[in-house]
N, C-alpha and C. Protein backbone atom coordinates (compact mmCIF):
# COMPACT_ATOMS: atom_id res chain seq x y z
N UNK A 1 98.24 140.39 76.27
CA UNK A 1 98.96 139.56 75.33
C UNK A 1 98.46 138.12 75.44
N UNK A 2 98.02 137.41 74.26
CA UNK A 2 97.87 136.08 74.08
C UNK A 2 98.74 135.56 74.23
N UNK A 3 98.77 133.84 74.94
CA UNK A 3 99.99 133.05 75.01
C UNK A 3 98.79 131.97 74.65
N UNK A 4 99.84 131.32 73.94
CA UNK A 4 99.12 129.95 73.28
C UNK A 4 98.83 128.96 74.54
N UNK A 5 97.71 128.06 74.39
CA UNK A 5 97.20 127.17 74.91
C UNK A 5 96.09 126.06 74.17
N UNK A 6 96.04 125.22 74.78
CA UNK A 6 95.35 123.83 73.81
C UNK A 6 94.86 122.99 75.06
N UNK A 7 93.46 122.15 74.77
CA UNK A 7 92.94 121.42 75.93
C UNK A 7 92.67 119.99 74.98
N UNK A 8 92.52 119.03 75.98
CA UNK A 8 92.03 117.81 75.31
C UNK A 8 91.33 117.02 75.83
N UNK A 9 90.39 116.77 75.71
CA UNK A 9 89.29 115.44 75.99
C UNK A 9 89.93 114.28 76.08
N UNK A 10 89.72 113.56 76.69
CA UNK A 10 89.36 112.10 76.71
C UNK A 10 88.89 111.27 77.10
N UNK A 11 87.90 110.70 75.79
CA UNK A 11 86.43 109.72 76.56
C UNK A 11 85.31 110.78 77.91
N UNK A 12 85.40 111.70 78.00
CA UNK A 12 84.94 112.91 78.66
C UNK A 12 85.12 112.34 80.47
N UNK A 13 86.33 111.91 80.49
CA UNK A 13 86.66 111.21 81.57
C UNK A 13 87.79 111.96 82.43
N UNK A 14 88.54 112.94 81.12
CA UNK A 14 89.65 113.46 81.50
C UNK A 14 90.38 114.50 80.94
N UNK A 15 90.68 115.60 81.04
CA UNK A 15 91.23 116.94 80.46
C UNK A 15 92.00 117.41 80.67
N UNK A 16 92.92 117.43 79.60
CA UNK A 16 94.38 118.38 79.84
C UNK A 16 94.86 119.24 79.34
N UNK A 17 95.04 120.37 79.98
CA UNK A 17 95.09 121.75 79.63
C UNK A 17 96.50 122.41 80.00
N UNK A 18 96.87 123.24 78.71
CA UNK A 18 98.59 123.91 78.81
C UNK A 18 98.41 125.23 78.51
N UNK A 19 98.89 126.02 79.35
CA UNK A 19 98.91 127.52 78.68
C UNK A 19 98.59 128.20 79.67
N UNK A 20 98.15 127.18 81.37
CA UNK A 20 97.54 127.78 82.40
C UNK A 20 98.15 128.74 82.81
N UNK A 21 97.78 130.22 83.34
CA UNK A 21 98.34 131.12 84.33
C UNK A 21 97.85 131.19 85.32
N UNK A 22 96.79 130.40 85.44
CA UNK A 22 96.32 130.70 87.05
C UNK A 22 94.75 129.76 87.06
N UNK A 23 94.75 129.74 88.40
CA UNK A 23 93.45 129.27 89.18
C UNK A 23 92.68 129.26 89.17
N UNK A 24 91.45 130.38 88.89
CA UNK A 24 90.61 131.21 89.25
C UNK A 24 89.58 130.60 90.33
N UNK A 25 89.27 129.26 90.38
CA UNK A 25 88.42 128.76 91.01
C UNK A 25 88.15 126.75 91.05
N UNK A 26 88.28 126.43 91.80
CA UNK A 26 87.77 124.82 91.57
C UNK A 26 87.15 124.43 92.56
N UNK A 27 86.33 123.36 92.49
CA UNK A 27 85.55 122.51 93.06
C UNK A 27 85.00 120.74 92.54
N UNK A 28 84.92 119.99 93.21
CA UNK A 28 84.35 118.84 92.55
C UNK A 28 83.37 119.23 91.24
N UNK A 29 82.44 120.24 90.87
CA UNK A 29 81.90 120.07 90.21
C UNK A 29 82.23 121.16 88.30
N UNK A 30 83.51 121.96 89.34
CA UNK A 30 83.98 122.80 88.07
C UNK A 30 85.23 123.49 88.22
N UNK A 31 85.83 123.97 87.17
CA UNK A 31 87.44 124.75 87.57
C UNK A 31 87.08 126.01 86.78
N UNK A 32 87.26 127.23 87.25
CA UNK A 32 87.52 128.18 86.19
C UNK A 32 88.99 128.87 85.84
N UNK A 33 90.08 128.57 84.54
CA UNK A 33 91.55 128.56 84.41
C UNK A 33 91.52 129.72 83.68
N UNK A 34 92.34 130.43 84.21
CA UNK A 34 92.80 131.72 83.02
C UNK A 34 94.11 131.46 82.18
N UNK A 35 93.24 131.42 80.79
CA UNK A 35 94.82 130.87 79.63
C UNK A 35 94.72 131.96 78.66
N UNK A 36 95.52 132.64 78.45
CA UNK A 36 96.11 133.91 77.84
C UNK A 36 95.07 135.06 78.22
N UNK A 37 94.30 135.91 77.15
CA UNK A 37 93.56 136.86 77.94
C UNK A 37 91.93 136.25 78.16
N UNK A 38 91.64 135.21 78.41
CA UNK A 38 90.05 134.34 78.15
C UNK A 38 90.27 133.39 79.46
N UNK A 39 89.49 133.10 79.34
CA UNK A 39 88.97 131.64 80.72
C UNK A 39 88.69 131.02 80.27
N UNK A 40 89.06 129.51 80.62
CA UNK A 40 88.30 128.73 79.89
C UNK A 40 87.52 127.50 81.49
N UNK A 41 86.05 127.40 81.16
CA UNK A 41 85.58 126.61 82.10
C UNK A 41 85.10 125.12 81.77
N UNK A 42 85.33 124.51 82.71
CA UNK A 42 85.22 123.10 82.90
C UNK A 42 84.22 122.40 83.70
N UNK A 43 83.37 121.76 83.17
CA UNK A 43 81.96 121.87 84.47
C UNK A 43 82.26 119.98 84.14
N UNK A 44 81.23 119.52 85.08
CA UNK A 44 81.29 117.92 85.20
C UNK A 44 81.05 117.58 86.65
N UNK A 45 80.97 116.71 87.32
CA UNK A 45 80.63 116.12 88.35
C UNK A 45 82.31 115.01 88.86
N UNK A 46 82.51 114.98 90.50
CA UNK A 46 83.42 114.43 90.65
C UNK A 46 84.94 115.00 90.83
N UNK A 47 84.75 115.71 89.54
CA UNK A 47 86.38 116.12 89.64
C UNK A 47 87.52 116.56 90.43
N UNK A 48 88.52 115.76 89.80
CA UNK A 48 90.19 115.77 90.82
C UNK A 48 91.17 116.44 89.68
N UNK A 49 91.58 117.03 90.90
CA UNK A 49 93.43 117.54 90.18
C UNK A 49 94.08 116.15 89.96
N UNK A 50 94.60 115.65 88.92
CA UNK A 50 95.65 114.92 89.11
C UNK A 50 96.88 114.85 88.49
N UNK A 51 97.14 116.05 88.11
CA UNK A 51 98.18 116.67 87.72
C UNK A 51 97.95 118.33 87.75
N UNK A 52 99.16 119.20 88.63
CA UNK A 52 99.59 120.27 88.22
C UNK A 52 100.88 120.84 88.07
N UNK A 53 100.84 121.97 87.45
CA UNK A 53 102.11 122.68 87.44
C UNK A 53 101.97 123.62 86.80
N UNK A 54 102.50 124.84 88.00
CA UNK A 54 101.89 126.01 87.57
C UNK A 54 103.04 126.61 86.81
N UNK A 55 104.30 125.87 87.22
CA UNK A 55 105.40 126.12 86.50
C UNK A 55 105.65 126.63 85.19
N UNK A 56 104.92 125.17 84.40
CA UNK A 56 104.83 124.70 82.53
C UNK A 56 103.27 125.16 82.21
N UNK A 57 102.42 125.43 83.44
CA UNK A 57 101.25 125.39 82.67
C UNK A 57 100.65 124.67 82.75
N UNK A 58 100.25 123.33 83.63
CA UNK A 58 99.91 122.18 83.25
C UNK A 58 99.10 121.68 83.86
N UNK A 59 97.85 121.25 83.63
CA UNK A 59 96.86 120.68 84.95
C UNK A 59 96.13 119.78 83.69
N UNK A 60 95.87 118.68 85.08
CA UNK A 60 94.78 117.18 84.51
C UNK A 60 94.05 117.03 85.46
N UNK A 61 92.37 117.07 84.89
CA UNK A 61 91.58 116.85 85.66
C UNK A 61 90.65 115.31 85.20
N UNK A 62 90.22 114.71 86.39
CA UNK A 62 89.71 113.29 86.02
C UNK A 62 88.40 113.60 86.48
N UNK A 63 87.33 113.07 86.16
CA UNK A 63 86.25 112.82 86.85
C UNK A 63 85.20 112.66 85.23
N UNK A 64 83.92 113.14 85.58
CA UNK A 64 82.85 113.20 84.32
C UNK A 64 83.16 114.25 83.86
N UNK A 65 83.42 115.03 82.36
CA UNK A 65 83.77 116.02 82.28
C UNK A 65 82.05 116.26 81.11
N UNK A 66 81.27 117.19 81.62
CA UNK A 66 80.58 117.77 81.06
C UNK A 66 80.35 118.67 79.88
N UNK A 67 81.27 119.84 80.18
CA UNK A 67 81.71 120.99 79.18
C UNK A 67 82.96 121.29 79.55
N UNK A 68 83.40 122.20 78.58
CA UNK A 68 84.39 122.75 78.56
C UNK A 68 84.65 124.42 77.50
N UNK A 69 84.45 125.21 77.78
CA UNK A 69 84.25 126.22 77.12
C UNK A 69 84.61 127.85 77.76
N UNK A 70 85.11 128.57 76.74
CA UNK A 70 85.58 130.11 77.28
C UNK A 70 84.78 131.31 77.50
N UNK A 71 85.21 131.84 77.94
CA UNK A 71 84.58 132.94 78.56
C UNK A 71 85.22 134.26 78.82
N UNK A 72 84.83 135.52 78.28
CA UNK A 72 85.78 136.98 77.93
C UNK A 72 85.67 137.34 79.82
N UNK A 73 86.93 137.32 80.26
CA UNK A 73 86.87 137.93 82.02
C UNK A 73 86.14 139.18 81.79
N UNK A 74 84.89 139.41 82.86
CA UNK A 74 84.35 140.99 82.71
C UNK A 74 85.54 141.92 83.31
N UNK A 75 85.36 143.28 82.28
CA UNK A 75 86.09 144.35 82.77
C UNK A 75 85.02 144.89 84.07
N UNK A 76 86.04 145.23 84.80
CA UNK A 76 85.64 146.06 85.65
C UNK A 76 85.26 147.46 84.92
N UNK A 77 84.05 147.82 85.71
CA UNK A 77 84.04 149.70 85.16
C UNK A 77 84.56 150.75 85.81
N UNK A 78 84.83 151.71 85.64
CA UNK A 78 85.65 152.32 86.05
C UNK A 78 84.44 153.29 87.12
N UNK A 79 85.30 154.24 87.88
CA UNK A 79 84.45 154.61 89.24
C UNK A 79 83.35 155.73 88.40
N UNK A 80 83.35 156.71 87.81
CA UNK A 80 82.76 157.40 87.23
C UNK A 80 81.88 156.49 86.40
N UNK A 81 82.21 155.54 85.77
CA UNK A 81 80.91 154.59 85.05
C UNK A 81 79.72 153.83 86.11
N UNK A 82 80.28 153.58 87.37
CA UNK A 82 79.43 152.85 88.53
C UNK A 82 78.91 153.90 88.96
N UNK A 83 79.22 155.01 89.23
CA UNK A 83 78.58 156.45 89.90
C UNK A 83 77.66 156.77 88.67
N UNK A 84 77.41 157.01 87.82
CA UNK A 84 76.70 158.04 87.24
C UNK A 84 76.46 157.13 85.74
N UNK A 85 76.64 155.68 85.41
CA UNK A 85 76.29 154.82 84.65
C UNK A 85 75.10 154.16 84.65
C-alpha cells in the first residue's frame, strides 16, 4: 500500500522529507528512506540529521545535497528461483 509522501529542496543545502517509514541506511555522504512502497535516495557530501521523527514521518537533512531520487526495493527471489534460476 502507498502512503503519500513529498520532499523539498532548498538552495541544495537542505531536504525535507514526510511520509518516512523507516531508515534503511545513512552516512555523511547519503541516506537511503523507505516512503510508501519505493526508496527514495539522497546522495551529497557532509550530511546531518537535523530533524527526526519517526513518529509523523519526518526527517531534515543539512549538508550539500547532490541528488535525490527513487528507487523500486529489489524483490527477493524465491528459493526455487536461486536454485535452479
Amino acid at each position: 500500500m502507498a502512503t503519500e509522501h513529498s520532499f523539498t529542496v532548498t538552495e541544495r543545502k537542505m531536504i525535507y522529507v514526510n511520509g518516512v517509514s523507516e531508515i534503511l541506511s545513512f552516512d555523511e555522504t547519503g541516506a537511503l528512506l523507505k516512503v510508501g512502497d519505493t526508496e527514495l535516495n539522497v546522495t551529497g557530501s557532509d550530511l546531518t540529521v537535523t530533524k527526526l521523527s519517526l513518529e509523523t514521518g519526518e526527517i531534515e537533512l543539512t549538508g550539500n545535497i547532490e541528488a535525490a531520487f527513487y528507487t523500486v526495493p529489489k524483490q527477493s527471489k524465491s528459493v526455487w528461483h536461486r536454485l535452479f534460476g
